[in-house]
C-alpha atoms as a PDB file:
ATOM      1  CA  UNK A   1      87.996 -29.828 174.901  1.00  0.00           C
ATOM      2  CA  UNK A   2      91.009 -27.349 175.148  1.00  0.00           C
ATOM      3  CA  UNK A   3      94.445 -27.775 173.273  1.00  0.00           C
ATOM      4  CA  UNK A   4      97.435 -26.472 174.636  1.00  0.00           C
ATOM      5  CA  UNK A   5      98.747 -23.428 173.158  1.00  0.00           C
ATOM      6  CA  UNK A   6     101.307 -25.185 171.023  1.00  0.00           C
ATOM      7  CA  UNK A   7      98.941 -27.848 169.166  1.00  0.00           C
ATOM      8  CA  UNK A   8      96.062 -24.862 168.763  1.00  0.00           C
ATOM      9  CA  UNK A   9      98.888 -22.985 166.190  1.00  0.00           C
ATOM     10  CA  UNK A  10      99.452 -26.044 164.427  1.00  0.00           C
ATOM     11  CA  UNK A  11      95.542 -27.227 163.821  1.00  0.00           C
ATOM     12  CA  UNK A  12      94.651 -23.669 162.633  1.00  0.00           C
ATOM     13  CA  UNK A  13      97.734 -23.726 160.403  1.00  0.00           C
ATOM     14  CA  UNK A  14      96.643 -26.695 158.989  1.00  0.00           C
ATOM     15  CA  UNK A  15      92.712 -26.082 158.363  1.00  0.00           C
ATOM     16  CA  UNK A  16      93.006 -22.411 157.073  1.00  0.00           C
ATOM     17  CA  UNK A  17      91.417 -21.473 154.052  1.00  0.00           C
ATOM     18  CA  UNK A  18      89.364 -25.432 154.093  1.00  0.00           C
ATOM     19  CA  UNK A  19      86.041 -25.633 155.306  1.00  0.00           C
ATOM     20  CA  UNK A  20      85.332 -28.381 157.540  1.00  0.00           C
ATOM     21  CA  UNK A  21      82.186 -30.501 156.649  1.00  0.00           C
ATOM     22  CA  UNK A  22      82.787 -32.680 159.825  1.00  0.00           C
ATOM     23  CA  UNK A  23      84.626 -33.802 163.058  1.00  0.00           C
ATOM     24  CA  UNK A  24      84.427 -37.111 164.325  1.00  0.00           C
ATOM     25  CA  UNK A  25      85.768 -38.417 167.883  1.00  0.00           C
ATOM     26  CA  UNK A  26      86.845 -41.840 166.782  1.00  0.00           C
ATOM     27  CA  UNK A  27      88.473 -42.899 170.441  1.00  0.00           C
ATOM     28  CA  UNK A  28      89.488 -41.197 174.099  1.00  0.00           C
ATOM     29  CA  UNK A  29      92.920 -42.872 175.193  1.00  0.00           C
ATOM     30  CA  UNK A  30      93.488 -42.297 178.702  1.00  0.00           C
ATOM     31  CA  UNK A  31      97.117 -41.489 180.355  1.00  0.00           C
ATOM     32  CA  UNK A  32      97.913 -41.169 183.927  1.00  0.00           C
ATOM     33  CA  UNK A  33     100.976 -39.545 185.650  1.00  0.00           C
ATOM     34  CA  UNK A  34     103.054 -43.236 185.193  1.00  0.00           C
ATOM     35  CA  UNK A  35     102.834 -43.337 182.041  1.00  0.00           C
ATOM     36  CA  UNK A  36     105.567 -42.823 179.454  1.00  0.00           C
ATOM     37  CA  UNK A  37     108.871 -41.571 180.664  1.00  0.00           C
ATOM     38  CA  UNK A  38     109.856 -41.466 184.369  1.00  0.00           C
ATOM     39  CA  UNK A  39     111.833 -38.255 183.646  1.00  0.00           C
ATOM     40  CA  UNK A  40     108.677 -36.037 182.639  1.00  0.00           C
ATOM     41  CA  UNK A  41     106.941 -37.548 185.784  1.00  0.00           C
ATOM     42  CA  UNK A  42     107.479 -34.242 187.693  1.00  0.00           C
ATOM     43  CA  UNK A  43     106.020 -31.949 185.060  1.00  0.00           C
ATOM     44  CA  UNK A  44     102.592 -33.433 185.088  1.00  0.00           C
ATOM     45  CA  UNK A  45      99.661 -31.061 186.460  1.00  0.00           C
ATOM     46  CA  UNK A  46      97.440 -33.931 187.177  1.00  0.00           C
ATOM     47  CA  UNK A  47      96.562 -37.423 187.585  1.00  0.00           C
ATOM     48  CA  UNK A  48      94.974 -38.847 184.679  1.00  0.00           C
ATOM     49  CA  UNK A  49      93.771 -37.247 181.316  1.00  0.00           C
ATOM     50  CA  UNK A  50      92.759 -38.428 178.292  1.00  0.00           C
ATOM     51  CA  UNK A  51      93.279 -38.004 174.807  1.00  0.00           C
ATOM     52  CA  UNK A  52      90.359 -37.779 171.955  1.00  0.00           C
ATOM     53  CA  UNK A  53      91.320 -39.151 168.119  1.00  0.00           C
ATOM     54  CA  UNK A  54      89.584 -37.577 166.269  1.00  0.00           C
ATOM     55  CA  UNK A  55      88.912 -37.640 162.227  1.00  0.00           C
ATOM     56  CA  UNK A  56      88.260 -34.137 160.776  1.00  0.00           C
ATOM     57  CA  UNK A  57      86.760 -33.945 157.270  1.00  0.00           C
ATOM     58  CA  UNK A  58      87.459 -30.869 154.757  1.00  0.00           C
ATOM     59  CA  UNK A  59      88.070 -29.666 151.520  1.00  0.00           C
ATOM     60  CA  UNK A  60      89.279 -26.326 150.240  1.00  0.00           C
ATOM     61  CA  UNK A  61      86.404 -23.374 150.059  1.00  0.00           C
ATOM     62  CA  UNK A  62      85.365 -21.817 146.754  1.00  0.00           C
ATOM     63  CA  UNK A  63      86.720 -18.296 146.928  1.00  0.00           C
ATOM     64  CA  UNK A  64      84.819 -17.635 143.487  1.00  0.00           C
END
């Protein structure tokens, strides 16, 4: 799975310094090129893609 560039800055900004005990996919929602607003229609790359929700588990390492 790849995240654009945009999302990937805000994940690592919000899991530094936690260490993450686990990731679970809880669901893949799938979104074609007609979804959502007609507007953005021209700016999709491709067809169909889906989303994964996920759950992420963590808790702040020990520095000591």
């Amino acid at each position: 799975m790849r995240l654009a560039k945009g999302r990937r800055i805000a994940w690592f900004a919000q899991i530094s310094g936690k260490q993450i005990d686990d990731v679970r996919v809880l669901a893949m929602v799938a979104r074609t090129n007609e979804d959502g607003d007609p507007k953005y229609h021209d700016g999709f790359v491709v067809d169909r893609w889906e989303i994964p929700i996920i759950e992420v588990r963590s808790r702040v390492e020990d520095i000591g």
